[in-house]
C-alpha atoms as a PDB file:
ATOM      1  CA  UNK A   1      25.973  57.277 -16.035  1.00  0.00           C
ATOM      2  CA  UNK A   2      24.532  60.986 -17.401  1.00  0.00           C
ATOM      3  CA  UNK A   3      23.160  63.551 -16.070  1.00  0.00           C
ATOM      4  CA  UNK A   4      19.447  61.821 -17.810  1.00  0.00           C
ATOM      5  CA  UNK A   5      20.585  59.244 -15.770  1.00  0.00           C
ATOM      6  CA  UNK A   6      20.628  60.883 -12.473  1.00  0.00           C
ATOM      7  CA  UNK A   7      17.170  62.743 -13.380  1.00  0.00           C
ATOM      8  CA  UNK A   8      15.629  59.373 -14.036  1.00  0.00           C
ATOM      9  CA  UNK A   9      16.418  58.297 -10.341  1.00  0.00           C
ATOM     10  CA  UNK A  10      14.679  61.630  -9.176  1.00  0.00           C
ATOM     11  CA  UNK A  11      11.392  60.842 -10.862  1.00  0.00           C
ATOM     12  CA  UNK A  12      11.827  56.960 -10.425  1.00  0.00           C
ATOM     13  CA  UNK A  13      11.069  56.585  -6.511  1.00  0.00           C
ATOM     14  CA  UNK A  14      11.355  53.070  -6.063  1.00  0.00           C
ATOM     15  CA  UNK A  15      14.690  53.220  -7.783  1.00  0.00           C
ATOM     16  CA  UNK A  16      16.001  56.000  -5.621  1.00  0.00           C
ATOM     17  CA  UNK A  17      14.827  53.919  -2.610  1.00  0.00           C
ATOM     18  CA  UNK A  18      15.946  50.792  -3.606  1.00  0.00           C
ATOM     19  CA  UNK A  19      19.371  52.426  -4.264  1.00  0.00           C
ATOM     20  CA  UNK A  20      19.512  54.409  -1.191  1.00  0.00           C
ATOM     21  CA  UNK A  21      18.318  51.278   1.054  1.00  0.00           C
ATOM     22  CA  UNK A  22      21.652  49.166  -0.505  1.00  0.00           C
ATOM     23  CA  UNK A  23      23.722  52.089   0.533  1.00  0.00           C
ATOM     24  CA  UNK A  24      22.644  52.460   3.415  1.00  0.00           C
ATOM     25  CA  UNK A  25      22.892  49.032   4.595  1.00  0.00           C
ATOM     26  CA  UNK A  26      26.358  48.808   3.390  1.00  0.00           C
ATOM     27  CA  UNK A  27      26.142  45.090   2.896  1.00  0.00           C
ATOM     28  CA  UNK A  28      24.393  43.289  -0.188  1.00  0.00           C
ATOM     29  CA  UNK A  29      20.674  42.420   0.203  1.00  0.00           C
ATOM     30  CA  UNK A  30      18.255  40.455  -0.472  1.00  0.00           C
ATOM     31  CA  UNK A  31      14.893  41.464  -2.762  1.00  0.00           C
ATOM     32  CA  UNK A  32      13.043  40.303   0.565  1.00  0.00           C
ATOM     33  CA  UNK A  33      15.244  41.910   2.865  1.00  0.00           C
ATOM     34  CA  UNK A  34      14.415  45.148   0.735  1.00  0.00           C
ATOM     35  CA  UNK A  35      10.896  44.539   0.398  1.00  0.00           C
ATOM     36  CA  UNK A  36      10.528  44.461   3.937  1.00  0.00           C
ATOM     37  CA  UNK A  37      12.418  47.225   5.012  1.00  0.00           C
ATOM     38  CA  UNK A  38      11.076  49.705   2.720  1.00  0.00           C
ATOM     39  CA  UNK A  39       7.688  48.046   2.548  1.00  0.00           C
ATOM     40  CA  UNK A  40       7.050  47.432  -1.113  1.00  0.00           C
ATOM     41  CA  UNK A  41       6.382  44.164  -3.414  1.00  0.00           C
ATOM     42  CA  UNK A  42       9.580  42.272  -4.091  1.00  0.00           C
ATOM     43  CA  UNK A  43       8.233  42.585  -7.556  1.00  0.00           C
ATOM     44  CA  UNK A  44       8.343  46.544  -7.252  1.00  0.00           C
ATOM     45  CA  UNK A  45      11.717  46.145  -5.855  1.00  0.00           C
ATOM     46  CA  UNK A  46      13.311  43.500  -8.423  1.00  0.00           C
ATOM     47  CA  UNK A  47      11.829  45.681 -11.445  1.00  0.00           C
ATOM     48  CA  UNK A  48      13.907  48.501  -9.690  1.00  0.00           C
ATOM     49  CA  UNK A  49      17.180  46.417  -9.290  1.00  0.00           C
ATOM     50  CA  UNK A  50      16.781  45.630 -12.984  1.00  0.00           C
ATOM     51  CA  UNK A  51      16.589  49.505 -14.035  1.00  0.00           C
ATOM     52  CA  UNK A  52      19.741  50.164 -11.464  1.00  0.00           C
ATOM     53  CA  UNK A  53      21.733  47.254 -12.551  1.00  0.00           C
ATOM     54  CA  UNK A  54      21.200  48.700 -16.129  1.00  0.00           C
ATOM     55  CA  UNK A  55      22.328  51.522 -15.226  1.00  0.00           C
ATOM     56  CA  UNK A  56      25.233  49.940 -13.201  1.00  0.00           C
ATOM     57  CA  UNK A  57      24.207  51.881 -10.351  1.00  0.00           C
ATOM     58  CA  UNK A  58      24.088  47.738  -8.393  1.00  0.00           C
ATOM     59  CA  UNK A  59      25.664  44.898  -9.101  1.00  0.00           C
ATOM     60  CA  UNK A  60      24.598  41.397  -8.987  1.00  0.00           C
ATOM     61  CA  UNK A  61      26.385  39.694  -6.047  1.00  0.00           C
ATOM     62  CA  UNK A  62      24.504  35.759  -6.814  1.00  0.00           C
ATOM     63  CA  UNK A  63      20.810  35.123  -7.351  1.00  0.00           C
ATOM     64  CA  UNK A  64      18.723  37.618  -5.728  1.00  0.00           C
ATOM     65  CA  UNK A  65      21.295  39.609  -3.835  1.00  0.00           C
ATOM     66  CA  UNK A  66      22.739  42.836  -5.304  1.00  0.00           C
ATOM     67  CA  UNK A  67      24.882  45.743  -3.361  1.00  0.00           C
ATOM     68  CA  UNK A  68      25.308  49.201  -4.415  1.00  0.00           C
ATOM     69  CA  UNK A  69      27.814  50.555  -6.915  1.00  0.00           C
ATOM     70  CA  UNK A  70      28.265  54.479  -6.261  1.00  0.00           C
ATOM     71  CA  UNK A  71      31.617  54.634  -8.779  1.00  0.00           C
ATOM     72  CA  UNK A  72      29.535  55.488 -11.857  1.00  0.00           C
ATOM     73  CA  UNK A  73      26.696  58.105 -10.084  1.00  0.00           C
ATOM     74  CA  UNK A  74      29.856  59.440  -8.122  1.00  0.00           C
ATOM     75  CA  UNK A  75      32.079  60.614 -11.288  1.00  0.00           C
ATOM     76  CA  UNK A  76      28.728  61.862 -12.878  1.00  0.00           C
ATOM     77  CA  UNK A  77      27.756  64.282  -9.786  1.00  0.00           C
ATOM     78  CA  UNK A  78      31.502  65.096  -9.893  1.00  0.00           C
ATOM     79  CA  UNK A  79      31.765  66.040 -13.425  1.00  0.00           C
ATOM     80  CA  UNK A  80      28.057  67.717 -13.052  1.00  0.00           C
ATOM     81  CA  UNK A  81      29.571  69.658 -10.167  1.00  0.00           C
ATOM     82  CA  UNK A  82      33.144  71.046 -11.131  1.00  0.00           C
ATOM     83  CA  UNK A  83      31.725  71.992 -14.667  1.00  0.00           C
ATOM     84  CA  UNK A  84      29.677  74.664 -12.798  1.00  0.00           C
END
């Protein structure tokens, strides 16, 4: 995960929904159960778990359910941060 990375989520908004949905449910989720709470196609929201899981910001838990994965966008704020 980069710092390109990170500015990818800011300008990707279904990304940076999707992502923010899984952590705030803190359990894995469905494409549906996404789709529904934020309101968007489960197309719009499986294209965004694609783009997330390549950039292991999720991880596939089985077929259609994926949870959050903050260890990679964590050390990249971290490193972003202390090199200020």
């Amino acid at each position: 995960m980069s710092a390109e990375d990170i500015d990818d989520l800011k300008r990707a908004s279904s990304q940076r929904d999707v992502l923010l949905c899984l952590i705030e449910s803190g359990e894995p989720m469905t494409s549906q159960e996404i789709s529904e709470k934020l309101g968007i196609t489960v197309n719009a929201v499986n294209i965004a778990l694609f783009q997330l899981n390549k950039k292991e910001l999720v991880d596939r838990v089985s077929r259609g359910i994926y949870k959050y994965k903050l260890g990679p966008i964590l050390l990249a704020l971290l490193k972003e941060y202390f090199e200020e």
